[in-house]
PDB file of N, CA and C in Angstrom:
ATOM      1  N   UNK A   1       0.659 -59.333   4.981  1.00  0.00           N
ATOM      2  CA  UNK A   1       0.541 -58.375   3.893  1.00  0.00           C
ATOM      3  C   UNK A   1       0.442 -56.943   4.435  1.00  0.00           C
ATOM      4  N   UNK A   2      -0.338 -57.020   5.390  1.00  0.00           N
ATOM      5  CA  UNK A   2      -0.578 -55.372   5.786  1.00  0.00           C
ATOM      6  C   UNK A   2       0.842 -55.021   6.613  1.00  0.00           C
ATOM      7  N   UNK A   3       1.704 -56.186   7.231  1.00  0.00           N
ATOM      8  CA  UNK A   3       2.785 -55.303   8.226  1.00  0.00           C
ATOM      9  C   UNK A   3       4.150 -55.225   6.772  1.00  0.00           C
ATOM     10  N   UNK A   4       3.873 -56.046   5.349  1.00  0.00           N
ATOM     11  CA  UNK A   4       4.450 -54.992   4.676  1.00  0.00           C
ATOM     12  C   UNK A   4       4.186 -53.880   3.651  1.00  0.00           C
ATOM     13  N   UNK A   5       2.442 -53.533   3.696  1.00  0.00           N
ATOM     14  CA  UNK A   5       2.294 -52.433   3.377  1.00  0.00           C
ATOM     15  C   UNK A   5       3.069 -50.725   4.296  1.00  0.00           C
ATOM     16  N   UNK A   6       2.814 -51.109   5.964  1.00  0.00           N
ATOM     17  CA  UNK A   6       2.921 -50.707   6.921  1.00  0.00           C
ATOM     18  C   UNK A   6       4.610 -50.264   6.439  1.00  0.00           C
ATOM     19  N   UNK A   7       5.332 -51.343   6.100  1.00  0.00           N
ATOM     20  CA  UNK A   7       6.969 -51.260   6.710  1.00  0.00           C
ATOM     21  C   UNK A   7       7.348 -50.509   5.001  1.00  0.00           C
ATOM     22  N   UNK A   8       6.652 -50.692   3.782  1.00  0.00           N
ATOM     23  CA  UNK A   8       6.728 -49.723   3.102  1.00  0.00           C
ATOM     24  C   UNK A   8       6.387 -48.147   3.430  1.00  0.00           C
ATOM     25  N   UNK A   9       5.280 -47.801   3.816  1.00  0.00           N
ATOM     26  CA  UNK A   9       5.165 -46.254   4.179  1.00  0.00           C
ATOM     27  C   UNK A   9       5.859 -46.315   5.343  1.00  0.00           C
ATOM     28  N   UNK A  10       6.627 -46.535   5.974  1.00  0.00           N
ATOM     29  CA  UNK A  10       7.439 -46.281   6.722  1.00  0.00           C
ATOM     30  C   UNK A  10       8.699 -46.155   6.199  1.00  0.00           C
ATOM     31  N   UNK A  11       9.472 -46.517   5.815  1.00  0.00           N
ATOM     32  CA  UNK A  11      10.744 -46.755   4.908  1.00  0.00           C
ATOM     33  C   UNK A  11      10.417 -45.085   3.979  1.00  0.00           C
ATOM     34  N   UNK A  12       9.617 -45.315   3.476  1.00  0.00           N
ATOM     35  CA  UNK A  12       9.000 -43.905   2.041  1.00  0.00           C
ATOM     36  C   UNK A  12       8.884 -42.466   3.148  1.00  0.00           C
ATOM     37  N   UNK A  13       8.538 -42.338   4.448  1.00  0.00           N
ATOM     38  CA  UNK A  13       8.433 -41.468   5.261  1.00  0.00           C
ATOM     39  C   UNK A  13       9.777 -41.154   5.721  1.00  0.00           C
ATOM     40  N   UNK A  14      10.217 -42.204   5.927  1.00  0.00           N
ATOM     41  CA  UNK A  14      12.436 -41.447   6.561  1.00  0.00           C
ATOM     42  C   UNK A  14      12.961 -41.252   5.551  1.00  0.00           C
ATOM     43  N   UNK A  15      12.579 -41.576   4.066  1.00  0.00           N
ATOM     44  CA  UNK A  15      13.193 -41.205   3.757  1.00  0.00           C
ATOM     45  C   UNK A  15      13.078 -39.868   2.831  1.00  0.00           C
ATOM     46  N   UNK A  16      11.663 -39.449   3.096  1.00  0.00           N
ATOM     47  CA  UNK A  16      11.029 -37.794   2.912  1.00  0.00           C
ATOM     48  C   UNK A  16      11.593 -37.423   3.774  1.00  0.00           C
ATOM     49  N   UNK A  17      11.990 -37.307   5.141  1.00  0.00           N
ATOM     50  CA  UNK A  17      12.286 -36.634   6.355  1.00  0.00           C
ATOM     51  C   UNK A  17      13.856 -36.622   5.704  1.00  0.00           C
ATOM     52  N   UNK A  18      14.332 -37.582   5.452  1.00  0.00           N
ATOM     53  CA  UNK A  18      15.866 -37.474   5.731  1.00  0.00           C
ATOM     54  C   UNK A  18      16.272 -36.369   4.418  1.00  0.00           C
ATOM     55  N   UNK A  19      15.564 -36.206   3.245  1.00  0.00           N
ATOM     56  CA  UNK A  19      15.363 -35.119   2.130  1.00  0.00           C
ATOM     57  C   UNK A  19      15.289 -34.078   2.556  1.00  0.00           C
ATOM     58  N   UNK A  20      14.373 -33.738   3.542  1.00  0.00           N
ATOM     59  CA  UNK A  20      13.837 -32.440   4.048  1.00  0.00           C
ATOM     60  C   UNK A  20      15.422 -32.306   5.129  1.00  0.00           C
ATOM     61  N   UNK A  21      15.539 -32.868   5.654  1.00  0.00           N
ATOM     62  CA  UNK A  21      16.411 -32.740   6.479  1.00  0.00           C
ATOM     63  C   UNK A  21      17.797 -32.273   5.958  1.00  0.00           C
ATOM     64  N   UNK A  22      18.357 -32.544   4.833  1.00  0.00           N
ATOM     65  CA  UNK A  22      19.407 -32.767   4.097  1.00  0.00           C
ATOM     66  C   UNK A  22      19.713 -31.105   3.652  1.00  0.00           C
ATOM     67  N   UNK A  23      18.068 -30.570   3.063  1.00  0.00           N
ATOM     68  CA  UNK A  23      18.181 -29.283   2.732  1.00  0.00           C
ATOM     69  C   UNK A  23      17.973 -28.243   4.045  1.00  0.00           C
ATOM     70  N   UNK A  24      17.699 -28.479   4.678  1.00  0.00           N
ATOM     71  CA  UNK A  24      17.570 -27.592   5.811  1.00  0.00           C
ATOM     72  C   UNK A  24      19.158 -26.405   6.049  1.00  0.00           C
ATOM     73  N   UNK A  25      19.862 -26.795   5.647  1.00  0.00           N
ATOM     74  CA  UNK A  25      21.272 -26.460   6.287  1.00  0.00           C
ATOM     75  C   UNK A  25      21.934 -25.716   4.834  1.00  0.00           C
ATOM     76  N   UNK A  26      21.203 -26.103   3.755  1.00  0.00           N
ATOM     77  CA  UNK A  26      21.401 -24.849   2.824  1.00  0.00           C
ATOM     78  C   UNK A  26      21.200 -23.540   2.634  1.00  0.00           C
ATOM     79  N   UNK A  27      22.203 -22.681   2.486  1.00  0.00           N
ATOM     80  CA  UNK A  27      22.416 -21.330   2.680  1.00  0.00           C
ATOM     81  C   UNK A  27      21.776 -20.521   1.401  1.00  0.00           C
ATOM     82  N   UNK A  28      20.451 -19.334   1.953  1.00  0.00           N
ATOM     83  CA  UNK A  28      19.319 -18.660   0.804  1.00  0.00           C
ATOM     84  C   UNK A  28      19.614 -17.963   0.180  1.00  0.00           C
ATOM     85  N   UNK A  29      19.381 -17.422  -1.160  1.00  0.00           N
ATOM     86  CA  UNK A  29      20.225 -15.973  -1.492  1.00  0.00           C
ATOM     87  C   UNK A  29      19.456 -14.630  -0.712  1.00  0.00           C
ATOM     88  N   UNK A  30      18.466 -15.017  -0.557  1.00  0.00           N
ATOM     89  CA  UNK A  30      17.152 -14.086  -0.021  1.00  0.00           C
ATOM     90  C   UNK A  30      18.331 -13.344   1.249  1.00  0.00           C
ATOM     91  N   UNK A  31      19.222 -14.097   1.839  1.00  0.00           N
ATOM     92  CA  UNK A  31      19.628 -14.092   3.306  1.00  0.00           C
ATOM     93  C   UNK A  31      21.102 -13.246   3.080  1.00  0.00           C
ATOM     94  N   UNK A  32      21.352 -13.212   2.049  1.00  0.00           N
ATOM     95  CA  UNK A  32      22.740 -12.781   1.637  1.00  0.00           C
ATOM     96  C   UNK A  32      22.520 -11.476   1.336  1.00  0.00           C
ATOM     97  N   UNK A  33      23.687 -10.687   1.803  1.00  0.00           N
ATOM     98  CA  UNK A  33      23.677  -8.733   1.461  1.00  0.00           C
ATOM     99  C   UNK A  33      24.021  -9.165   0.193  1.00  0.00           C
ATOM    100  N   UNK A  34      24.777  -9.795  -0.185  1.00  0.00           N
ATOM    101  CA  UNK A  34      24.768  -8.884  -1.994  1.00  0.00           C
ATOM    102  C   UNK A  34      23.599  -9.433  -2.410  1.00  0.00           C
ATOM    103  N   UNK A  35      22.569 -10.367  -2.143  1.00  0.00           N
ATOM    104  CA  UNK A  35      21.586 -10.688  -3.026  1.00  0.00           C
ATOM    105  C   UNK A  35      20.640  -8.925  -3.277  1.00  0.00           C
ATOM    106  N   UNK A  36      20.236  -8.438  -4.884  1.00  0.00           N
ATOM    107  CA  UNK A  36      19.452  -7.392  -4.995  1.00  0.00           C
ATOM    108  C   UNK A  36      17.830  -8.077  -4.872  1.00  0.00           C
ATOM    109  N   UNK A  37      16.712  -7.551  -4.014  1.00  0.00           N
ATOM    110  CA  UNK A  37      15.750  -8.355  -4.022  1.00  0.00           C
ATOM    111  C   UNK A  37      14.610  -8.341  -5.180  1.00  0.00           C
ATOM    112  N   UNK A  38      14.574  -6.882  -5.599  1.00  0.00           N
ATOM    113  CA  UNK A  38      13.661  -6.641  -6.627  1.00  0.00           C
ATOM    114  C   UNK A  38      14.013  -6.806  -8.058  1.00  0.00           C
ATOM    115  N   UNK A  39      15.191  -7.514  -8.233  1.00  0.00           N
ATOM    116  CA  UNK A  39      16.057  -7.858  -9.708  1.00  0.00           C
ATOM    117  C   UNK A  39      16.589  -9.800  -9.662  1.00  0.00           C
ATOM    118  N   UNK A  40      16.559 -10.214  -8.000  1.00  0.00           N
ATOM    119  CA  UNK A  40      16.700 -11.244  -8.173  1.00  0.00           C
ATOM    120  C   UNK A  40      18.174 -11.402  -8.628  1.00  0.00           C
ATOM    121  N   UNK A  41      19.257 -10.739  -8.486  1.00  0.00           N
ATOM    122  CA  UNK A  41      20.133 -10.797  -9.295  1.00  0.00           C
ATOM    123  C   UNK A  41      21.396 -10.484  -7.693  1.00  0.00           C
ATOM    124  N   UNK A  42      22.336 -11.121  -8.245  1.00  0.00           N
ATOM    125  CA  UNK A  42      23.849 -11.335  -6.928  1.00  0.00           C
ATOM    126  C   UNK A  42      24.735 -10.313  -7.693  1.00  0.00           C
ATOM    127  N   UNK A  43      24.779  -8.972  -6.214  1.00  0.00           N
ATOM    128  CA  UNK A  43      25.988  -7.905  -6.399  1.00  0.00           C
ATOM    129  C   UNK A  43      27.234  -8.633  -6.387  1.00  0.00           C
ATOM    130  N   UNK A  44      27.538  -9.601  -6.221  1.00  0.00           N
ATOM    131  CA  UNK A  44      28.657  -9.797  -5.754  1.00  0.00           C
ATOM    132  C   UNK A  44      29.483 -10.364  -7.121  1.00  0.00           C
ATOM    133  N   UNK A  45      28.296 -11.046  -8.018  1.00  0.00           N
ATOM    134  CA  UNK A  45      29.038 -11.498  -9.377  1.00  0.00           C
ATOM    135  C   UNK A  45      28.681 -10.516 -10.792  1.00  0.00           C
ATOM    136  N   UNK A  46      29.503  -9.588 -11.257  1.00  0.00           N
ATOM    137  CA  UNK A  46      28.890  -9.009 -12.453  1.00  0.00           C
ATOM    138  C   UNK A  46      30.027  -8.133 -12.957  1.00  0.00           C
ATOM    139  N   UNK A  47      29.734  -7.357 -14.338  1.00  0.00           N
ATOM    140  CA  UNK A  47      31.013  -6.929 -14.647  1.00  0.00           C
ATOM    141  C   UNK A  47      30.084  -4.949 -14.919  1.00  0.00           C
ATOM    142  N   UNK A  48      31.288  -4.163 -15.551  1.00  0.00           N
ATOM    143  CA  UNK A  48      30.850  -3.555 -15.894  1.00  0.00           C
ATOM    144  C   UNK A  48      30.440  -2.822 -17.286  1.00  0.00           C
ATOM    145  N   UNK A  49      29.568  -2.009 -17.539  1.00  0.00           N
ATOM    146  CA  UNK A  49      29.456  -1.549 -18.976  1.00  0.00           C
ATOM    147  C   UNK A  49      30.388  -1.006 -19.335  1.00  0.00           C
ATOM    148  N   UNK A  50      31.419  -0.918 -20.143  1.00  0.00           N
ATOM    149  CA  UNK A  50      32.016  -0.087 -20.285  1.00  0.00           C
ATOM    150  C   UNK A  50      31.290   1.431 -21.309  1.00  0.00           C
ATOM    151  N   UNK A  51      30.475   1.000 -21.954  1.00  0.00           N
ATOM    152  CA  UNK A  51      29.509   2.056 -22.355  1.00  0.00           C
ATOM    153  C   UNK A  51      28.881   3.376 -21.530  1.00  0.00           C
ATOM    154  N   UNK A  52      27.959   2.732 -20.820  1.00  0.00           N
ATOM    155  CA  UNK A  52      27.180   3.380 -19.646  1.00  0.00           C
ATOM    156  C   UNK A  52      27.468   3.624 -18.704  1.00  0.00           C
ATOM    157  N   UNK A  53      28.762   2.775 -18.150  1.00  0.00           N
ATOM    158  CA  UNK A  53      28.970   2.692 -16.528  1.00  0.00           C
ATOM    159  C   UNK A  53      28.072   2.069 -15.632  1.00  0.00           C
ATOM    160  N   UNK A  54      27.085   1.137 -15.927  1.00  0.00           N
ATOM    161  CA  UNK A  54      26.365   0.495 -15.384  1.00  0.00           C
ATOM    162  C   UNK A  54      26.937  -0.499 -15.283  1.00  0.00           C
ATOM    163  N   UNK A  55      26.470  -1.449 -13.505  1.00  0.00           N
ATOM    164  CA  UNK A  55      26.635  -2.434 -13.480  1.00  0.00           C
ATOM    165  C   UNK A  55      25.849  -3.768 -13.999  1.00  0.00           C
ATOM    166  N   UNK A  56      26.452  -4.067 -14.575  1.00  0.00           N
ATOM    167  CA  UNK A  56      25.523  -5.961 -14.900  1.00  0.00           C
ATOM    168  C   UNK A  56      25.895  -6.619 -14.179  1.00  0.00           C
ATOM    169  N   UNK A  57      24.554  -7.323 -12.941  1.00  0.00           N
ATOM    170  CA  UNK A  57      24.857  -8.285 -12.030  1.00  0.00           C
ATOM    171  C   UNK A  57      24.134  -9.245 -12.294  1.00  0.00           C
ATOM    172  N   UNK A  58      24.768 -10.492 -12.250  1.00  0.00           N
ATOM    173  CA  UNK A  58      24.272 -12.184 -12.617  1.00  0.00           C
ATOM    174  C   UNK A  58      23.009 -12.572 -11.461  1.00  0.00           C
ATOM    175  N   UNK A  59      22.363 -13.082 -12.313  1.00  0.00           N
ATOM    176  CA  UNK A  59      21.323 -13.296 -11.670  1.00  0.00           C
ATOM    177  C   UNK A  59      21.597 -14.477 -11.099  1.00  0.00           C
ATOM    178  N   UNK A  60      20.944 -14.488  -9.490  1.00  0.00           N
ATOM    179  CA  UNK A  60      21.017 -15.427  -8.633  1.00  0.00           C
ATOM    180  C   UNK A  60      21.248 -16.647  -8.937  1.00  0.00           C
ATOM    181  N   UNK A  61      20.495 -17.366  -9.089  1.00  0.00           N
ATOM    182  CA  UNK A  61      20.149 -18.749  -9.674  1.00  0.00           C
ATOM    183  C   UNK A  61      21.399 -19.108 -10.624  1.00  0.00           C
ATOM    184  N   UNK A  62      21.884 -18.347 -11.578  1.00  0.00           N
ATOM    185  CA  UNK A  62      22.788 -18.437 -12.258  1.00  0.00           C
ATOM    186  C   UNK A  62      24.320 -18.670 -11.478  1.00  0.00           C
ATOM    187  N   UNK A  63      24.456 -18.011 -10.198  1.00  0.00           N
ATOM    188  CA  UNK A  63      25.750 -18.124  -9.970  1.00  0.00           C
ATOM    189  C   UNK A  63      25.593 -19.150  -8.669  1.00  0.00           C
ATOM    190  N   UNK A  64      24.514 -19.599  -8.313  1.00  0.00           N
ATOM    191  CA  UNK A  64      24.146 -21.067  -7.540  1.00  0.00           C
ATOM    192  C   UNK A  64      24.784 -22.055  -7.782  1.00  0.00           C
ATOM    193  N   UNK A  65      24.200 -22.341  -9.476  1.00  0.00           N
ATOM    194  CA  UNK A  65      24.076 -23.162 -10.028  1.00  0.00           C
ATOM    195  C   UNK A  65      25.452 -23.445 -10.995  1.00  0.00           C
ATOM    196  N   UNK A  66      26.845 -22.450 -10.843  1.00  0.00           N
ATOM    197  CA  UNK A  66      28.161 -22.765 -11.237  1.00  0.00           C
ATOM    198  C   UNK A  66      28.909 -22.422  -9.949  1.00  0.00           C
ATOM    199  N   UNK A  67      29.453 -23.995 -10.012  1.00  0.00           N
ATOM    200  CA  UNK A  67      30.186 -24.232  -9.054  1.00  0.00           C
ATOM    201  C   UNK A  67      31.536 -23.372  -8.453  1.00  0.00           C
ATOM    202  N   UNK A  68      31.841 -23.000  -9.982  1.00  0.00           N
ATOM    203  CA  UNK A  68      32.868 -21.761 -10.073  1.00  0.00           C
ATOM    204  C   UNK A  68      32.949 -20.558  -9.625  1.00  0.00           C
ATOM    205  N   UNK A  69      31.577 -20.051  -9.267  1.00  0.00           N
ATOM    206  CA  UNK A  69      31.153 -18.676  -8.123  1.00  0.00           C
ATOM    207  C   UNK A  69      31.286 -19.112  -6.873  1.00  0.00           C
ATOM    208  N   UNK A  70      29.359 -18.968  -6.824  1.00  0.00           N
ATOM    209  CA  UNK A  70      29.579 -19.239  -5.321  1.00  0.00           C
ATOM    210  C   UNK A  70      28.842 -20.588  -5.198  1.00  0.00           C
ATOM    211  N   UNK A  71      28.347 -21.349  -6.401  1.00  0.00           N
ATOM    212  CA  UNK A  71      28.081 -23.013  -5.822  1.00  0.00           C
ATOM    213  C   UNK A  71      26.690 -23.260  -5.022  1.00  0.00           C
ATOM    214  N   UNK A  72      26.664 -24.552  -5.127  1.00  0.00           N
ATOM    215  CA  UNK A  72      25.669 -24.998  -4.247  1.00  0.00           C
ATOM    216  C   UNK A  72      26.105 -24.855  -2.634  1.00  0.00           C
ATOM    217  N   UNK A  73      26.982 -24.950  -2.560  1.00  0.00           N
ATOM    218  CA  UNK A  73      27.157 -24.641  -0.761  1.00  0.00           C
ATOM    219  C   UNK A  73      27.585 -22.650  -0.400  1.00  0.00           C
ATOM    220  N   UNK A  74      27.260 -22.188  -1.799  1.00  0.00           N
ATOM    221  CA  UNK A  74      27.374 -20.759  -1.156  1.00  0.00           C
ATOM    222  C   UNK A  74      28.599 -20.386  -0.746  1.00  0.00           C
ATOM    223  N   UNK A  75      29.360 -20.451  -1.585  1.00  0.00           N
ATOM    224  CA  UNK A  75      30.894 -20.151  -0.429  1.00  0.00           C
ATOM    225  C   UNK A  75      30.912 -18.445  -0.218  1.00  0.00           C
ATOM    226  N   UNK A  76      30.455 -18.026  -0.774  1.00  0.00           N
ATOM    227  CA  UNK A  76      30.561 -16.155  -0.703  1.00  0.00           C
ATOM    228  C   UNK A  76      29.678 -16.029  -0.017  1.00  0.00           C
ATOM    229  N   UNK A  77      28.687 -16.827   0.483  1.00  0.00           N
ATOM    230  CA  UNK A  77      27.308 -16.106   1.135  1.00  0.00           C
ATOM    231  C   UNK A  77      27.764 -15.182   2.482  1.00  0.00           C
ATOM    232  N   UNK A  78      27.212 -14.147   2.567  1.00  0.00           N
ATOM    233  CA  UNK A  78      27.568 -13.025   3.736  1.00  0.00           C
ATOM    234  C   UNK A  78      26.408 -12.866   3.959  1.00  0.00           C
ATOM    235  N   UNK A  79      26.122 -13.408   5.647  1.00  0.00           N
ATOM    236  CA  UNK A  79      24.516 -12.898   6.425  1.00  0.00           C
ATOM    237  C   UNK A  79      24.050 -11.071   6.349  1.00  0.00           C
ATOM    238  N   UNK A  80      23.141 -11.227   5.848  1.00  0.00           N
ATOM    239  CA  UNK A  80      22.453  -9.707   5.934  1.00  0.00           C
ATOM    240  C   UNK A  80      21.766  -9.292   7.061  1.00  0.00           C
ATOM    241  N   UNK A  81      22.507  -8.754   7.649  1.00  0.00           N
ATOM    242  CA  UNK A  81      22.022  -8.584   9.013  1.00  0.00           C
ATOM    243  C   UNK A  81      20.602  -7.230   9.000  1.00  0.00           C
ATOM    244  N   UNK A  82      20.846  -6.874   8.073  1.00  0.00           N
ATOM    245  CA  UNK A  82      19.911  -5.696   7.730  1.00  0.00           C
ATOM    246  C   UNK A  82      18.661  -5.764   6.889  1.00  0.00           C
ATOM    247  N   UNK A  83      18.256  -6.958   6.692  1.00  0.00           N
ATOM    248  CA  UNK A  83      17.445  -7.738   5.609  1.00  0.00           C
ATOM    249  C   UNK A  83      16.268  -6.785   5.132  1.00  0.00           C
ATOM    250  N   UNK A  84      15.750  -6.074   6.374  1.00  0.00           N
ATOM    251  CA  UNK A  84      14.148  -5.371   6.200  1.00  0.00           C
ATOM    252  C   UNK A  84      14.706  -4.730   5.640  1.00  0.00           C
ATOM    253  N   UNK A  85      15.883  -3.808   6.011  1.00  0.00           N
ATOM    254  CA  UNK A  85      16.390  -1.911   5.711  1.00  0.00           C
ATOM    255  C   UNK A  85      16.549  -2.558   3.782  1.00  0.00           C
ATOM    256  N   UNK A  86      17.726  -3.233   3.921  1.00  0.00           N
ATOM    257  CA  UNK A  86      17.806  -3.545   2.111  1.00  0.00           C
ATOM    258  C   UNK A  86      16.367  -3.897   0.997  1.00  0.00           C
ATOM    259  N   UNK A  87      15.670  -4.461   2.014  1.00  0.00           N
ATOM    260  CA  UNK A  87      14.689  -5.165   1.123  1.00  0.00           C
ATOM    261  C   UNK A  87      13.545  -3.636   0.785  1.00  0.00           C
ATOM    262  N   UNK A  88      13.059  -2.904   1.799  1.00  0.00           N
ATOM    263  CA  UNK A  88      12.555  -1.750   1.538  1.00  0.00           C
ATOM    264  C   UNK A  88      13.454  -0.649   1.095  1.00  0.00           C
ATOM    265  N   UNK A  89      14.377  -0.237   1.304  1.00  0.00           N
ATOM    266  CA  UNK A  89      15.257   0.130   0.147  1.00  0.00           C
ATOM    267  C   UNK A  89      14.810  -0.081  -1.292  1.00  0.00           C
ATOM    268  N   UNK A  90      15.377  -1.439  -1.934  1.00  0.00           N
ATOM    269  CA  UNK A  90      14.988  -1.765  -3.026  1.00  0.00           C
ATOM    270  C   UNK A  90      13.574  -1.411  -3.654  1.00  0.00           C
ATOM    271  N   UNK A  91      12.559  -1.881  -2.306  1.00  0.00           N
ATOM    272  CA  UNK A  91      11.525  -1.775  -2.934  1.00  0.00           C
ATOM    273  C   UNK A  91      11.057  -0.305  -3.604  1.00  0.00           C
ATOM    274  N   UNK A  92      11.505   0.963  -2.621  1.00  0.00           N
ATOM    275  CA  UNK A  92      11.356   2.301  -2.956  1.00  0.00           C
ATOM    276  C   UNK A  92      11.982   2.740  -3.964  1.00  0.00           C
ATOM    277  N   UNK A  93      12.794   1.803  -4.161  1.00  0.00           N
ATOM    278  CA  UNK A  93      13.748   2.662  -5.782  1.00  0.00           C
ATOM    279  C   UNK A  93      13.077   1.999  -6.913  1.00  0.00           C
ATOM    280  N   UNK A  94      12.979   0.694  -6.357  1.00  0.00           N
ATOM    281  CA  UNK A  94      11.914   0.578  -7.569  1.00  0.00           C
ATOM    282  C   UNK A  94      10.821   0.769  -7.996  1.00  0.00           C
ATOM    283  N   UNK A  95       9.974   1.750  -7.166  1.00  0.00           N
ATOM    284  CA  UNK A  95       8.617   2.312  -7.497  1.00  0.00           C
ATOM    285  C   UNK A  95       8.719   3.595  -6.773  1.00  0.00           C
ATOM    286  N   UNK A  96       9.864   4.214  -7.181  1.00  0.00           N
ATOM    287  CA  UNK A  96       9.780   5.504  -6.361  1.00  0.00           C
ATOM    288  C   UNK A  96       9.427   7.097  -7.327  1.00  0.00           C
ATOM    289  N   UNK A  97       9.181   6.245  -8.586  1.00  0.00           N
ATOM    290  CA  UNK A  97       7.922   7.104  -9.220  1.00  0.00           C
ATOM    291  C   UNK A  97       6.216   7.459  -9.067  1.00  0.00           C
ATOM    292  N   UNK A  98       5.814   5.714  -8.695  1.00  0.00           N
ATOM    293  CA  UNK A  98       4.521   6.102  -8.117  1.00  0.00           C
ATOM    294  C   UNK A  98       4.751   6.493  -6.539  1.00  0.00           C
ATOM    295  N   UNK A  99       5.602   6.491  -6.185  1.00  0.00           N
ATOM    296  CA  UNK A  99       5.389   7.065  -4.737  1.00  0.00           C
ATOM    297  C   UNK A  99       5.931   8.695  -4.748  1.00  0.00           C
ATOM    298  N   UNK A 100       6.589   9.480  -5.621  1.00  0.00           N
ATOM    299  CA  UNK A 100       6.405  10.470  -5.839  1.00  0.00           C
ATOM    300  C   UNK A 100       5.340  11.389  -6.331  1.00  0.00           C
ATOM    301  N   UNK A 101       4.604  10.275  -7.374  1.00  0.00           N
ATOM    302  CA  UNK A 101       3.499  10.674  -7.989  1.00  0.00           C
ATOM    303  C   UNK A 101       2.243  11.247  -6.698  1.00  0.00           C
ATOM    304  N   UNK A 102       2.223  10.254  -5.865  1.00  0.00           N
ATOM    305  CA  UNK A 102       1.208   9.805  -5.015  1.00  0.00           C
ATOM    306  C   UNK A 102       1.095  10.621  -4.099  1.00  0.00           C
ATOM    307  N   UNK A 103       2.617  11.373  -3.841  1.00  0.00           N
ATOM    308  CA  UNK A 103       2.804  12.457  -2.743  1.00  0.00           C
ATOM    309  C   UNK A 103       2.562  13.649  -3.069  1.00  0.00           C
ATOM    310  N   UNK A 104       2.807  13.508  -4.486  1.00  0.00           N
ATOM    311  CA  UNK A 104       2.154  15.497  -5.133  1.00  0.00           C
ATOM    312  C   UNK A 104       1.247  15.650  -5.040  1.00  0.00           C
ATOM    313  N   UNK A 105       0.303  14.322  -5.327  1.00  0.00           N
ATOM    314  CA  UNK A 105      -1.108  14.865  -5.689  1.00  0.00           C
ATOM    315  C   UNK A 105      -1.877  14.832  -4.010  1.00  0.00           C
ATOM    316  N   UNK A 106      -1.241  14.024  -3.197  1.00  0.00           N
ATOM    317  CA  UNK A 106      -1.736  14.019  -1.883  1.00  0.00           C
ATOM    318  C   UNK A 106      -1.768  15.248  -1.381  1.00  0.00           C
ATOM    319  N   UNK A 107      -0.298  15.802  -1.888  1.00  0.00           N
ATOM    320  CA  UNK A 107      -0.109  16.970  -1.390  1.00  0.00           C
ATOM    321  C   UNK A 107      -1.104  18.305  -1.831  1.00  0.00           C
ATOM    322  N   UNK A 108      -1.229  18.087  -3.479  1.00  0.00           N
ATOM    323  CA  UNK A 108      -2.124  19.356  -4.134  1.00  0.00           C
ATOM    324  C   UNK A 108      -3.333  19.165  -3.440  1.00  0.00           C
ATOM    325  N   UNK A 109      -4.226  17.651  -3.170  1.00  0.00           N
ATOM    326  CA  UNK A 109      -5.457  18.000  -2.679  1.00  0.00           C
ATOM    327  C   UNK A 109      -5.360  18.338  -1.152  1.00  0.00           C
ATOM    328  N   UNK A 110      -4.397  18.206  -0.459  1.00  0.00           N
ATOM    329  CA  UNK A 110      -4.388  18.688   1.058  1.00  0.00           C
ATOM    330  C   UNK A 110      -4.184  20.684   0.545  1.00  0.00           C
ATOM    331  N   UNK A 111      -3.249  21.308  -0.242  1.00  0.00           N
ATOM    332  CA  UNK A 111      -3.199  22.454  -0.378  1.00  0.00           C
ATOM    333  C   UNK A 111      -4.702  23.293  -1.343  1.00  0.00           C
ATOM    334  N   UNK A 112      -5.137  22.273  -1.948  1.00  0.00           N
ATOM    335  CA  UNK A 112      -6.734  23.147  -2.583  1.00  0.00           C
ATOM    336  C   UNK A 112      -7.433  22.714  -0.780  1.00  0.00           C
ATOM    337  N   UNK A 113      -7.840  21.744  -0.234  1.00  0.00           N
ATOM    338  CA  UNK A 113      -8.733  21.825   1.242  1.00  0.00           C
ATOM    339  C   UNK A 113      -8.169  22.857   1.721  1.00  0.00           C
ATOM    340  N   UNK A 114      -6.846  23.143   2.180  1.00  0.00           N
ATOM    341  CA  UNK A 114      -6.412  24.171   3.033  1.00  0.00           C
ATOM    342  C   UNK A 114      -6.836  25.856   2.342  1.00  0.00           C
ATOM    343  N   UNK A 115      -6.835  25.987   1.119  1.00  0.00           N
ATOM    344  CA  UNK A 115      -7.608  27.165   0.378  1.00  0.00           C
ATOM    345  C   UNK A 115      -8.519  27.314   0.597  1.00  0.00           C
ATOM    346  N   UNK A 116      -9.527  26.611   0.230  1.00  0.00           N
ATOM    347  CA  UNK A 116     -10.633  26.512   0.619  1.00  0.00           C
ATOM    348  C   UNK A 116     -11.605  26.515   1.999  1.00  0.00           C
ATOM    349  N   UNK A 117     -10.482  26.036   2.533  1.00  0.00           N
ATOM    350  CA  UNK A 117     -11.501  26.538   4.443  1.00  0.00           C
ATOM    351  C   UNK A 117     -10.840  27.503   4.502  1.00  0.00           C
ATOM    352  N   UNK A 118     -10.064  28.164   3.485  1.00  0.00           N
ATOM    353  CA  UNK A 118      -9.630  29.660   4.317  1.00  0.00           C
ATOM    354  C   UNK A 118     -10.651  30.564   3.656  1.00  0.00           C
ATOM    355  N   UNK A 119     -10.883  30.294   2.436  1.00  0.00           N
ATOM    356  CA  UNK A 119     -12.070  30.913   1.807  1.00  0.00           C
ATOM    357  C   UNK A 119     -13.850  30.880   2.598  1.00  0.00           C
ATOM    358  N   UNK A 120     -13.965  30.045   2.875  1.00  0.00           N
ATOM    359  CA  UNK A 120     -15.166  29.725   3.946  1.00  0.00           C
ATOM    360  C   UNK A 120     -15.041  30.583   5.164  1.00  0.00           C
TER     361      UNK A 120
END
């Protein structure tokens, strides 16, 4: 009884490994230049406004998941060799109001101290 409890969790373990194993070799959007990081959304599939002139780009997951883009095996995927530079990029445009904010006022209280020890 116990060498086929044993030969069950064994059998149930290769074949977690051989799962894990299977996905290993799938290609991330995280890893791809057109992936945008702070929208979650693929430059590479989208159309344009004709209104605004803005682009509408399909969100990731969406063009994964039809085979007709880029699929489960990624056929468009292009390595981002630049991953940090894009990813902080993004991040600054997308909060590059509080980081303007943050620099005036850094700046006004460094220019009232500098008044002020000149006044002293």
């Amino acid at each position: 009884m116990q060498i086929y409890i044993v030969y069950i969790f064994i059998t149930n373990i290769l074949k977690v490994e051989a799962y894990l194993l299977e996905n290993t070799n799938k290609k991330i959007c995280a890893n791809c230049k057109f992936f945008i990081s702070n929208e979650n959304k693929c430059s590479k599939f989208g159309d344009i406004d004709i209104i605004t002139g803005k682009y509408n780009y399909e969100y990731a997951t969406l063009v994964r998941n039809n085979e007709n883009k880029c699929g489960e095996d990624a056929i468009f995927f292009k390595k981002n060799y630049f991953k940090f530079l894009s990813n902080t990029f993004d991040f600054l445009i997308d909060k590059s109001l509080i980081i303007i904010l943050v620099g005036y006022i850094t700046f006004s209280y460094y220019c009232l101290f500098c008044f002020i020890t000149i006044l002293l």
